[in-house]
N, C-alpha and C. Protein backbone atom coordinates (compact mmCIF):
# COMPACT_ATOMS: atom_id res chain seq x y z
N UNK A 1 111.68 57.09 48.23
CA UNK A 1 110.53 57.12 47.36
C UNK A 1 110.55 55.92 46.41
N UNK A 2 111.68 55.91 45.92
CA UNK A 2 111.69 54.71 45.02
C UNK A 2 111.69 53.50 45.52
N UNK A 3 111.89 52.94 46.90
CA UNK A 3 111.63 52.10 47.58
C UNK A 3 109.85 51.71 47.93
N UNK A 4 109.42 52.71 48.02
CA UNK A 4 107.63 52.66 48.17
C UNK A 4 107.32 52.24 46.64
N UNK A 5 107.28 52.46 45.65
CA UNK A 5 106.84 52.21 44.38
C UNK A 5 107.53 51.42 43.95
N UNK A 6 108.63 50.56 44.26
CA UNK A 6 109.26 49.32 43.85
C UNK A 6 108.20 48.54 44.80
N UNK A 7 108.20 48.85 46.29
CA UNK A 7 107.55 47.62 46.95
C UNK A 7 106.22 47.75 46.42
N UNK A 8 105.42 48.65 46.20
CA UNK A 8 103.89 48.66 45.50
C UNK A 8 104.41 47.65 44.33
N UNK A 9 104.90 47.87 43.52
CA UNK A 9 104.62 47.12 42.61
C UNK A 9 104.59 45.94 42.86
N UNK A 10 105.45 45.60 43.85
CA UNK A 10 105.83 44.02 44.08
C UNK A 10 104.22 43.16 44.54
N UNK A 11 104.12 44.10 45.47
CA UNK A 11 102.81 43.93 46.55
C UNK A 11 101.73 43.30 44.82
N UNK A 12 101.55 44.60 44.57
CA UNK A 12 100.84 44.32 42.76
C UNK A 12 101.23 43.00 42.37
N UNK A 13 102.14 43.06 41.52
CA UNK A 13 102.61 41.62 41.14
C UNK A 13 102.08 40.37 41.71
N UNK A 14 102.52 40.35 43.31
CA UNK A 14 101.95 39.37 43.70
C UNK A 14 100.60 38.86 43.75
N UNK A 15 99.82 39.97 44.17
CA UNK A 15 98.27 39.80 44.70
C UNK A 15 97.89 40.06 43.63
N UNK A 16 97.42 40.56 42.63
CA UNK A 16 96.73 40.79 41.76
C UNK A 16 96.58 39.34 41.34
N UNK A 17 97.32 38.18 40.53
CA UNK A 17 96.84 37.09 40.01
C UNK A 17 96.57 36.21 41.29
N UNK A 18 96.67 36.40 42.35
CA UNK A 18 95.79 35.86 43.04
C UNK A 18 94.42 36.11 43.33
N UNK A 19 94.34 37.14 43.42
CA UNK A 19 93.05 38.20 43.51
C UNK A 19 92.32 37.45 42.22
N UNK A 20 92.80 37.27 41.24
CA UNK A 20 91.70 37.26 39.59
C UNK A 20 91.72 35.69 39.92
N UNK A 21 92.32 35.17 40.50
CA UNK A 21 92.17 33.27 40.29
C UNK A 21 91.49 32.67 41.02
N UNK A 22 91.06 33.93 42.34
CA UNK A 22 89.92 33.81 43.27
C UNK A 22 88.09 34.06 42.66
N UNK A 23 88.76 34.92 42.03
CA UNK A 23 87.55 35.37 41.45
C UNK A 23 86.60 34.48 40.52
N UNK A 24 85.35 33.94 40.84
CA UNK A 24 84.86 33.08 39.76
C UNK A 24 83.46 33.52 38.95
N UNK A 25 84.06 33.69 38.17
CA UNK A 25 83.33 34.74 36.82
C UNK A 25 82.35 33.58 35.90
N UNK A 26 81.29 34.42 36.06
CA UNK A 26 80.46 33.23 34.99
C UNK A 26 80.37 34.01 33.96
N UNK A 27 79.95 34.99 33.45
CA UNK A 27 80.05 35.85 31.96
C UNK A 27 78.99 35.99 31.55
N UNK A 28 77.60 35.59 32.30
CA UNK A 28 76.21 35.33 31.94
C UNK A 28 75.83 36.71 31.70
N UNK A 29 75.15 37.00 30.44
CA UNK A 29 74.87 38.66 30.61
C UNK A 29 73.06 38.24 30.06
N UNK A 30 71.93 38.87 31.31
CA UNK A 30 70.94 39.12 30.17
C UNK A 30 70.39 39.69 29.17
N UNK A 31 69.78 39.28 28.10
CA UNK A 31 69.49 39.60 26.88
C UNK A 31 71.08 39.71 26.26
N UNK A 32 71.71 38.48 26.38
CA UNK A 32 72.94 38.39 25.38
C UNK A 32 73.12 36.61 25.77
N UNK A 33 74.39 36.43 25.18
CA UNK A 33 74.79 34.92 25.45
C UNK A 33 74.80 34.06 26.74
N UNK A 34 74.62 32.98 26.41
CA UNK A 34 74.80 32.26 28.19
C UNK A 34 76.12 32.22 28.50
N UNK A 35 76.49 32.42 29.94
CA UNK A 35 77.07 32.32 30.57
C UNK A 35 78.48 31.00 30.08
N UNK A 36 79.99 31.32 30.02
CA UNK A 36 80.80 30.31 30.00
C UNK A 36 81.45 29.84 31.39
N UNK A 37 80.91 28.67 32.18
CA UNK A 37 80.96 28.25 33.00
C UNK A 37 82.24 27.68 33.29
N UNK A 38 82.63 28.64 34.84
CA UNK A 38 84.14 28.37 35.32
C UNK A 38 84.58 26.77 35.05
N UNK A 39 85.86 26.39 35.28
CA UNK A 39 86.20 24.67 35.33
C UNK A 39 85.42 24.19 36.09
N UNK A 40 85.61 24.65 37.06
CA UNK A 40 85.19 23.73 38.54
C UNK A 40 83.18 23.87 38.90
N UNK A 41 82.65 24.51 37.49
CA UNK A 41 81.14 24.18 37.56
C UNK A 41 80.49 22.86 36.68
N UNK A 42 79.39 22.98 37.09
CA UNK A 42 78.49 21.72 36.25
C UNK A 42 77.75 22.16 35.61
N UNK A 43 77.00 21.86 34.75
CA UNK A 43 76.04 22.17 33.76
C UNK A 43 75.27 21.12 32.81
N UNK A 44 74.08 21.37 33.06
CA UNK A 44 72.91 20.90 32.63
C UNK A 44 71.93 21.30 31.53
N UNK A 45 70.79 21.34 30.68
CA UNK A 45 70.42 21.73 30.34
C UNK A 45 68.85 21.14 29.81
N UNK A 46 67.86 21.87 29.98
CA UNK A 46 66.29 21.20 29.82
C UNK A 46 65.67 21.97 28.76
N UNK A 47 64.76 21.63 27.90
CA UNK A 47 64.11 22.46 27.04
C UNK A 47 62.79 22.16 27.68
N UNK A 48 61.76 23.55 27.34
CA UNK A 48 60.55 23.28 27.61
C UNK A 48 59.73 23.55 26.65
N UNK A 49 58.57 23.35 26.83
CA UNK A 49 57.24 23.73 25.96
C UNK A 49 56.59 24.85 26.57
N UNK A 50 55.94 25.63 25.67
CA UNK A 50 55.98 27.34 26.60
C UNK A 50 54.16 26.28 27.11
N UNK A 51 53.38 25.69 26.68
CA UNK A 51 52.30 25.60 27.21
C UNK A 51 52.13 24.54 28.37
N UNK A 52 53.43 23.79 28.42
CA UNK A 52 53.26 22.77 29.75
C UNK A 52 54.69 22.92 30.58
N UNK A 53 55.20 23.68 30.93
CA UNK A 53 56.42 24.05 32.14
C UNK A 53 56.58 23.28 33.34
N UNK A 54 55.63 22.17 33.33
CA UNK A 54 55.92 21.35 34.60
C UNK A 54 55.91 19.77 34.06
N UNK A 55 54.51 18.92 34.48
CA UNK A 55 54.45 17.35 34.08
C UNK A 55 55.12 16.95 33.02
N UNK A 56 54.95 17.85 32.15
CA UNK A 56 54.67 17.19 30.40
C UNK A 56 55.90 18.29 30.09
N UNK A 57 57.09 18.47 30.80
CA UNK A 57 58.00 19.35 30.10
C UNK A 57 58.76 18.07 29.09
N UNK A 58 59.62 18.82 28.20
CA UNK A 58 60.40 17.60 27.51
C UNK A 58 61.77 18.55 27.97
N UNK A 59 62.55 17.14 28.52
CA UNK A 59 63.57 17.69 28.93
C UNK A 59 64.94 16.81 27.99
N UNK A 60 65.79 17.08 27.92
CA UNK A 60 67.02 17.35 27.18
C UNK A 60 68.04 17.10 28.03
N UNK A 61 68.80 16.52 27.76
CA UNK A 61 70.48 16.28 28.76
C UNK A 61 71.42 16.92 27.95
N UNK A 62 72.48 17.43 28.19
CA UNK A 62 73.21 18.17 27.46
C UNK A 62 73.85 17.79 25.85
N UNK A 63 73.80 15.81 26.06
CA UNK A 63 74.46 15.58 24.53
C UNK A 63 72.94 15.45 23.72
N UNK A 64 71.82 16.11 24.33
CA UNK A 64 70.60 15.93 23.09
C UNK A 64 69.92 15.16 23.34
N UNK A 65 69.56 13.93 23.92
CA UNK A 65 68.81 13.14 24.48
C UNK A 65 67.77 13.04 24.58
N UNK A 66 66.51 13.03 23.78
CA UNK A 66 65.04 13.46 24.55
C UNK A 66 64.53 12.84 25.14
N UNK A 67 63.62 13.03 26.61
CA UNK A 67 63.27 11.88 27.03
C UNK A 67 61.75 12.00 26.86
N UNK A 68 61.40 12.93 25.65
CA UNK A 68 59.63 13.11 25.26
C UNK A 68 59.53 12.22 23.86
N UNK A 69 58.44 12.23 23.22
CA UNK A 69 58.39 12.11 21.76
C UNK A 69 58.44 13.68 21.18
N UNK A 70 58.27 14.66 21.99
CA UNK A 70 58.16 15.71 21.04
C UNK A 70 59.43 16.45 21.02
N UNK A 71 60.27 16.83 19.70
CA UNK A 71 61.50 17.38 20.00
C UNK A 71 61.08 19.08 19.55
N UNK A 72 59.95 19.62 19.84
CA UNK A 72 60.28 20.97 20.07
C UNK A 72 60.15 22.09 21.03
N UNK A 73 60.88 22.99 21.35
CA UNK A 73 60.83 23.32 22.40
C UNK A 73 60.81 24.88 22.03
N UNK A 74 59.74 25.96 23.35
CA UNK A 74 60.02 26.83 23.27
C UNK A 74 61.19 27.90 23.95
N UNK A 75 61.76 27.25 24.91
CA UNK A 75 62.94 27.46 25.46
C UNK A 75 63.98 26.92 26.45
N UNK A 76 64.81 27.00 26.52
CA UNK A 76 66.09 25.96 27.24
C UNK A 76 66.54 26.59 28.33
N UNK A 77 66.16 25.71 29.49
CA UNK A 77 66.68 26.26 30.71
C UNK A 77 68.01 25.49 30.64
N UNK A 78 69.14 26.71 31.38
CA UNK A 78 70.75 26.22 30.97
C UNK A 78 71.16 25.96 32.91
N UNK A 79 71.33 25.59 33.29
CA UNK A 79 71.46 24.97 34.97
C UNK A 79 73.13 24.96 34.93
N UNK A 80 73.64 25.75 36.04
CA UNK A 80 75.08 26.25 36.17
C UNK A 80 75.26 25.76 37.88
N UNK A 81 75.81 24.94 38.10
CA UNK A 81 76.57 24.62 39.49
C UNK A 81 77.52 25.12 40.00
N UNK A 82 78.06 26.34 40.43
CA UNK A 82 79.08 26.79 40.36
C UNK A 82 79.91 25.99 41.47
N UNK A 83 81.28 25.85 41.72
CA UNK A 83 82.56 25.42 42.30
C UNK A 83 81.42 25.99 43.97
N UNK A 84 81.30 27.25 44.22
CA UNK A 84 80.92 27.47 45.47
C UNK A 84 79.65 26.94 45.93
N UNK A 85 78.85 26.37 45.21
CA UNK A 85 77.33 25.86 45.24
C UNK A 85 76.12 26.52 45.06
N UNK A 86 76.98 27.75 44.68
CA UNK A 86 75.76 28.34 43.90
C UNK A 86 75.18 28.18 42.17
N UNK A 87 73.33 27.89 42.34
CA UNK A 87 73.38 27.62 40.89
C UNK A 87 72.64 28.85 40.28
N UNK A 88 72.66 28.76 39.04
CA UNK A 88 72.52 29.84 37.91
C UNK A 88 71.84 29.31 36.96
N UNK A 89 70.57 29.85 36.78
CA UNK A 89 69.75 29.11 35.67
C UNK A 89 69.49 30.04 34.99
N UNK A 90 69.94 30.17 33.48
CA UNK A 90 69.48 30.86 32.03
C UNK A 90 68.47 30.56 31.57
N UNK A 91 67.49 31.07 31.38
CA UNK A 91 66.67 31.04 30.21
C UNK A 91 66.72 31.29 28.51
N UNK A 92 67.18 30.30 27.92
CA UNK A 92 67.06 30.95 26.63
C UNK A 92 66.15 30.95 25.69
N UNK A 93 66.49 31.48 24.56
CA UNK A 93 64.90 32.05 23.76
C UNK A 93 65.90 31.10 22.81
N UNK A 94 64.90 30.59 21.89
CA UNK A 94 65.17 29.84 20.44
C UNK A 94 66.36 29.95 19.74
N UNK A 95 66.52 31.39 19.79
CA UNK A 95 67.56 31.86 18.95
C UNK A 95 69.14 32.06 20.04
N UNK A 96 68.89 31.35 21.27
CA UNK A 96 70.24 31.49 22.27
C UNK A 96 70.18 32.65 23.18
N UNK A 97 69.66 33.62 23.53
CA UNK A 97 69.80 34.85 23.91
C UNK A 97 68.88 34.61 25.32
N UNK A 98 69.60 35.11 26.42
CA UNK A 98 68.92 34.87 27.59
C UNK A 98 68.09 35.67 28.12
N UNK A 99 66.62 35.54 28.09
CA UNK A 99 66.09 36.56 28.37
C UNK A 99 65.37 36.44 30.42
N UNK A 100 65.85 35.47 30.75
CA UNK A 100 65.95 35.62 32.20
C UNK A 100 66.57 34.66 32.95
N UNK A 101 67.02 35.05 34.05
CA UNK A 101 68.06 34.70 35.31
C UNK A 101 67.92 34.48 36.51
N UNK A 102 68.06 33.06 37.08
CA UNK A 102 67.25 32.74 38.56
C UNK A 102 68.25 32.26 38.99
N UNK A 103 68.95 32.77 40.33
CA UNK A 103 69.85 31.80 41.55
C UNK A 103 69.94 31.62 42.90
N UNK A 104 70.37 30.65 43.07
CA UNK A 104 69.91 30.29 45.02
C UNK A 104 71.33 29.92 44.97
N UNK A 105 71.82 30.13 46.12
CA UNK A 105 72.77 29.34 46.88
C UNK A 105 73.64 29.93 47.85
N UNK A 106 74.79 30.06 48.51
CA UNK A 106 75.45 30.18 49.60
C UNK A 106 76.32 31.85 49.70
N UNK A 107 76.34 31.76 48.04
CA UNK A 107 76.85 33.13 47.63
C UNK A 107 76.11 34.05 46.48
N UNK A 108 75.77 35.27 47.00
CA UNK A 108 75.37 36.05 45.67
C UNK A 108 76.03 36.37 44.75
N UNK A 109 75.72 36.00 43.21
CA UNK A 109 76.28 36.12 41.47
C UNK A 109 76.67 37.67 41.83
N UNK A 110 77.84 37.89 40.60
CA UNK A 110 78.11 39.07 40.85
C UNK A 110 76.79 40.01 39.59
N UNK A 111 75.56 40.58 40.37
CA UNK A 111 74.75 40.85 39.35
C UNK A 111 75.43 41.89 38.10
N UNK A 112 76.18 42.45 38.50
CA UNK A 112 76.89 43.80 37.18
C UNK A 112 77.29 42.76 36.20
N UNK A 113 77.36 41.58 36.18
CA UNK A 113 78.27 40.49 35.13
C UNK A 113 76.62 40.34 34.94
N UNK A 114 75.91 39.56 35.89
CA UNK A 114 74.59 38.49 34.94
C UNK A 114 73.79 39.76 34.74
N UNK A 115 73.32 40.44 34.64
CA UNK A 115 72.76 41.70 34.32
C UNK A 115 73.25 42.29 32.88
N UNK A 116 74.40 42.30 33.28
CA UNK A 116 75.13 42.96 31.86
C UNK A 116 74.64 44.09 31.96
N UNK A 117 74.13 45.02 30.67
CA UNK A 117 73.81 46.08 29.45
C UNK A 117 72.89 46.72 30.76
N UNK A 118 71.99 45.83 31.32
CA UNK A 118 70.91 46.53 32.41
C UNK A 118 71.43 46.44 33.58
N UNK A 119 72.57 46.37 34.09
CA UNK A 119 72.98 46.73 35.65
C UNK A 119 72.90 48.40 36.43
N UNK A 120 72.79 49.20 34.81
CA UNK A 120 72.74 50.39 35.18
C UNK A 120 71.25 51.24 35.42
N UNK A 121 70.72 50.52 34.81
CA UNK A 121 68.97 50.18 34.84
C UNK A 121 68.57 49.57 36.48
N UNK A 122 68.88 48.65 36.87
CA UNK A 122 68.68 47.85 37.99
C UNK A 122 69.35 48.78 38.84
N UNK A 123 70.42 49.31 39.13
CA UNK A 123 71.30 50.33 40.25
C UNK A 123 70.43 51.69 40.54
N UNK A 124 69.54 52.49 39.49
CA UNK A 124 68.86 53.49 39.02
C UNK A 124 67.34 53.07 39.96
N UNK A 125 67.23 51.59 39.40
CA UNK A 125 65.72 51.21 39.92
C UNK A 125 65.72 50.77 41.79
N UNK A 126 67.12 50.89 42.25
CA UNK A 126 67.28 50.21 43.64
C UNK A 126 67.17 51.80 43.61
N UNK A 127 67.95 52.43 43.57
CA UNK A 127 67.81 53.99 44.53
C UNK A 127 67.04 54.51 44.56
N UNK A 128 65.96 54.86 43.43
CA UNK A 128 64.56 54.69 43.38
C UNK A 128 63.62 54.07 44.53
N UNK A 129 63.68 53.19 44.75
CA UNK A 129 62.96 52.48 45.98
C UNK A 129 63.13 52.82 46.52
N UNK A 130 64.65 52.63 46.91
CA UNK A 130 65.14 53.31 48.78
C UNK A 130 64.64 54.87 49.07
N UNK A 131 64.56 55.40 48.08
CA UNK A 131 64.48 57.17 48.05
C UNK A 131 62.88 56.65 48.08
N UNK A 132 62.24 56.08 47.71
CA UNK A 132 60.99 56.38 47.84
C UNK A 132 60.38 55.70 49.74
N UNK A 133 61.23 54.65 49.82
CA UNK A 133 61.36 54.45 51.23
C UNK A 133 62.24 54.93 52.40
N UNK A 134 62.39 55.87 51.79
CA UNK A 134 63.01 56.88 52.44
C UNK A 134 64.41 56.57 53.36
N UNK A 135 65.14 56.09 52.51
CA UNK A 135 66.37 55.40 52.34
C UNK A 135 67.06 54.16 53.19
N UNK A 136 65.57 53.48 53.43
CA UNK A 136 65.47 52.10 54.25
C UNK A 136 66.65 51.50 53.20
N UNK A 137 67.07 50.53 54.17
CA UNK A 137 67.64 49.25 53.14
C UNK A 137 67.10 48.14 53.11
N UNK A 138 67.81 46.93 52.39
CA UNK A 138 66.85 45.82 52.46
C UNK A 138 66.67 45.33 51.08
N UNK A 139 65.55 44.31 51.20
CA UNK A 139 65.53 43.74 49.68
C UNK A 139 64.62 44.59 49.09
N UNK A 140 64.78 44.32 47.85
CA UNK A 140 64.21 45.75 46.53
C UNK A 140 63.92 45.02 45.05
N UNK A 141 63.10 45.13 45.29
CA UNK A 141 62.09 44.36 43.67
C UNK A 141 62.51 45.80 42.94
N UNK A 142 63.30 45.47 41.67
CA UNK A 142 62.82 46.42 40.65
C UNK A 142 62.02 45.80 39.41
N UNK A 143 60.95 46.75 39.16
CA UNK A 143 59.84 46.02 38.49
C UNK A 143 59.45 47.39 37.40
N UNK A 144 60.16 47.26 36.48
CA UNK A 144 59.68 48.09 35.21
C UNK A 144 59.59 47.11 34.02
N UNK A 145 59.34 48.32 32.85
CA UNK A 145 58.13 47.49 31.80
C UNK A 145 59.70 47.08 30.89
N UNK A 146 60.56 47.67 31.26
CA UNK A 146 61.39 46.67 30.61
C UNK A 146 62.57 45.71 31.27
N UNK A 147 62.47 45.53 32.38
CA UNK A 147 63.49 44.95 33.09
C UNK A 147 62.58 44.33 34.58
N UNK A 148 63.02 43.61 35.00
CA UNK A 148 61.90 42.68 36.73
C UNK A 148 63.63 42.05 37.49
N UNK A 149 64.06 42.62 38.48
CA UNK A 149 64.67 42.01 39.25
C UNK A 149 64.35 41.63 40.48
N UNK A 150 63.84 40.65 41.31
CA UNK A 150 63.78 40.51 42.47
C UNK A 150 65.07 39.82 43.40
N UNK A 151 65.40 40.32 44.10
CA UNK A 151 66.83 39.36 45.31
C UNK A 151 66.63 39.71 46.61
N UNK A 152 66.52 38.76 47.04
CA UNK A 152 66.90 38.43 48.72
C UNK A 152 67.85 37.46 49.18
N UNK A 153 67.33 37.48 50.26
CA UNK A 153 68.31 36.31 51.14
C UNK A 153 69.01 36.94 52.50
N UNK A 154 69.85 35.85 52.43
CA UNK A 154 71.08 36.33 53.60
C UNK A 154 72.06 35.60 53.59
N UNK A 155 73.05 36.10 54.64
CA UNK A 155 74.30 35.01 54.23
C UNK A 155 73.95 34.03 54.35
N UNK A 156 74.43 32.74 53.16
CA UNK A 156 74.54 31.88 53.24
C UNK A 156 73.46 30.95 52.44
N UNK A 157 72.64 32.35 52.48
CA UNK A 157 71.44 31.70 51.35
C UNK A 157 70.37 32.66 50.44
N UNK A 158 71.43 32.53 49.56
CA UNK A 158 70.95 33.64 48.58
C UNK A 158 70.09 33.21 47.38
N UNK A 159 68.61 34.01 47.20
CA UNK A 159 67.97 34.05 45.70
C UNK A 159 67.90 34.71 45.04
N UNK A 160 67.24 34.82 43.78
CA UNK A 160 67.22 35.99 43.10
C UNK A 160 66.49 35.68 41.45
N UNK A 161 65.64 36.25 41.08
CA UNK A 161 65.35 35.54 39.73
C UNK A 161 65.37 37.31 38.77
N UNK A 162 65.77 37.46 37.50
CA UNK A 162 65.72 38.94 36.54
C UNK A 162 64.89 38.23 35.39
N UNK A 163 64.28 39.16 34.77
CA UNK A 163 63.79 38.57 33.66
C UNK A 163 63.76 40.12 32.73
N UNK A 164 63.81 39.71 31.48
CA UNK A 164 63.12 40.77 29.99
C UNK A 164 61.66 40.49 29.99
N UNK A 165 60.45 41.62 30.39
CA UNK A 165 59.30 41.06 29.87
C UNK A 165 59.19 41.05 28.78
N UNK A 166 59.93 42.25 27.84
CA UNK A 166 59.64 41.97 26.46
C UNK A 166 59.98 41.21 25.69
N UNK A 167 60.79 40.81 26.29
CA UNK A 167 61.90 39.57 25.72
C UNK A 167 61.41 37.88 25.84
N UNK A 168 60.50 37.69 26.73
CA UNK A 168 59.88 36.66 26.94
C UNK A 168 58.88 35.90 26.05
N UNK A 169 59.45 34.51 25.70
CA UNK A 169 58.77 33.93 24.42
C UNK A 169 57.46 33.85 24.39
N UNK A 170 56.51 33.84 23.61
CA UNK A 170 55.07 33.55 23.90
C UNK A 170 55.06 32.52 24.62
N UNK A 171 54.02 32.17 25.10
CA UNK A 171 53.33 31.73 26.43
C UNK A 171 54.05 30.96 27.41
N UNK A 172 55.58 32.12 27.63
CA UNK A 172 56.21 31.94 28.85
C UNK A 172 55.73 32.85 29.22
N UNK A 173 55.52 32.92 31.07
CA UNK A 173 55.41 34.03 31.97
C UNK A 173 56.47 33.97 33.22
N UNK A 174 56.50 35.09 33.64
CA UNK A 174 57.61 35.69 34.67
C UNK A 174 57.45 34.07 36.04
N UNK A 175 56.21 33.46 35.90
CA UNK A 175 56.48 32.41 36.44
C UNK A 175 57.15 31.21 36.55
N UNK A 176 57.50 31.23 35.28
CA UNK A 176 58.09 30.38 34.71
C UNK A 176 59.96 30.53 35.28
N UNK A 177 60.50 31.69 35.53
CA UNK A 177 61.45 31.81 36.18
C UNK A 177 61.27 31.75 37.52
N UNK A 178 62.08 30.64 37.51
CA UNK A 178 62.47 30.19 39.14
C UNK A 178 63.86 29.82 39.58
């Protein structure tokens, strides 16, 4: 007996800090702080104007830079490259707080981390669907008045954009996450 629970532990010991050093955690939670981006990511960052989101955005490089005359902005898209090639774009509101979350790339974010506080909201709103589709699987828009997740994809190429409607600055709209 004591041979089985000496070697468990060992087994433990070993794999476990391999297991966590594999793991690449971004910390992004919505409607809380942005995300602290692993070593091995990149990061960018753009401010916009809630009334022009495309031509006439004023965009921002991370040491401050403007490349508009106008330095105000109604919110800062935060652009995350992760080590695997997947990116992660924050939305933040004025005051830092992310009120939505868009990503594409090779691997799906672990949503219970970028979700945060509402993963239990979003898990509630998937079974919901399926039970109402009568327990099809597949991709699943959850779309309530306080939370919007959409994700698809497949291996190898994954999207996904969440947003707060209430949380969304004046004259941003859910379009505006991409």
């Amino acid at each position: 007996m004591w041979s089985r629970v000496r070697r468990a532990g060992v087994v433990t010991a070993l794999v476990l800090p391999c297991s966590l050093s594999a793991v690449q955690s971004a910390h992004a939670a919505l409607g809380g702080a942005p995300m602290s981006p692993p070593a091995d990511a990149s990061v960018s960052s753009h401010k916009f104007q809630p009334a022009d989101t495309s031509a006439n955005t004023v965009m921002r490089s991370a040491s401050g830079a403007a490349s508009s005359a106008s330095a105000s902005a109604s919110y800062t898209v935060r652009e995350t490259t992760l080590g695997n090639g997947t990116v992660v774009r924050e939305y933040l509101a004025a005051d830092g707080t992310v009120f939505g979350i868009a990503w594409s790339g090779p691997q799906m974010p672990d949503l219970n981390e970028m979700l945060g506080s509402y993963f239990p909201q979003y898990v509630a709103g998937v079974k919901a669907a399926r039970a109402a589709r009568g327990g099809a699987r597949g991709p699943v828009a959850v779309d309530q008045s306080t939370l919007v997740v959409q994700s698809g994809g497949h291996m190898g190429a994954f999207s996904g954009r969440a947003w707060l409607p209430p949380a969304l600055p004046a004259g941003v709209t859910s379009s505006d996450i991409q």
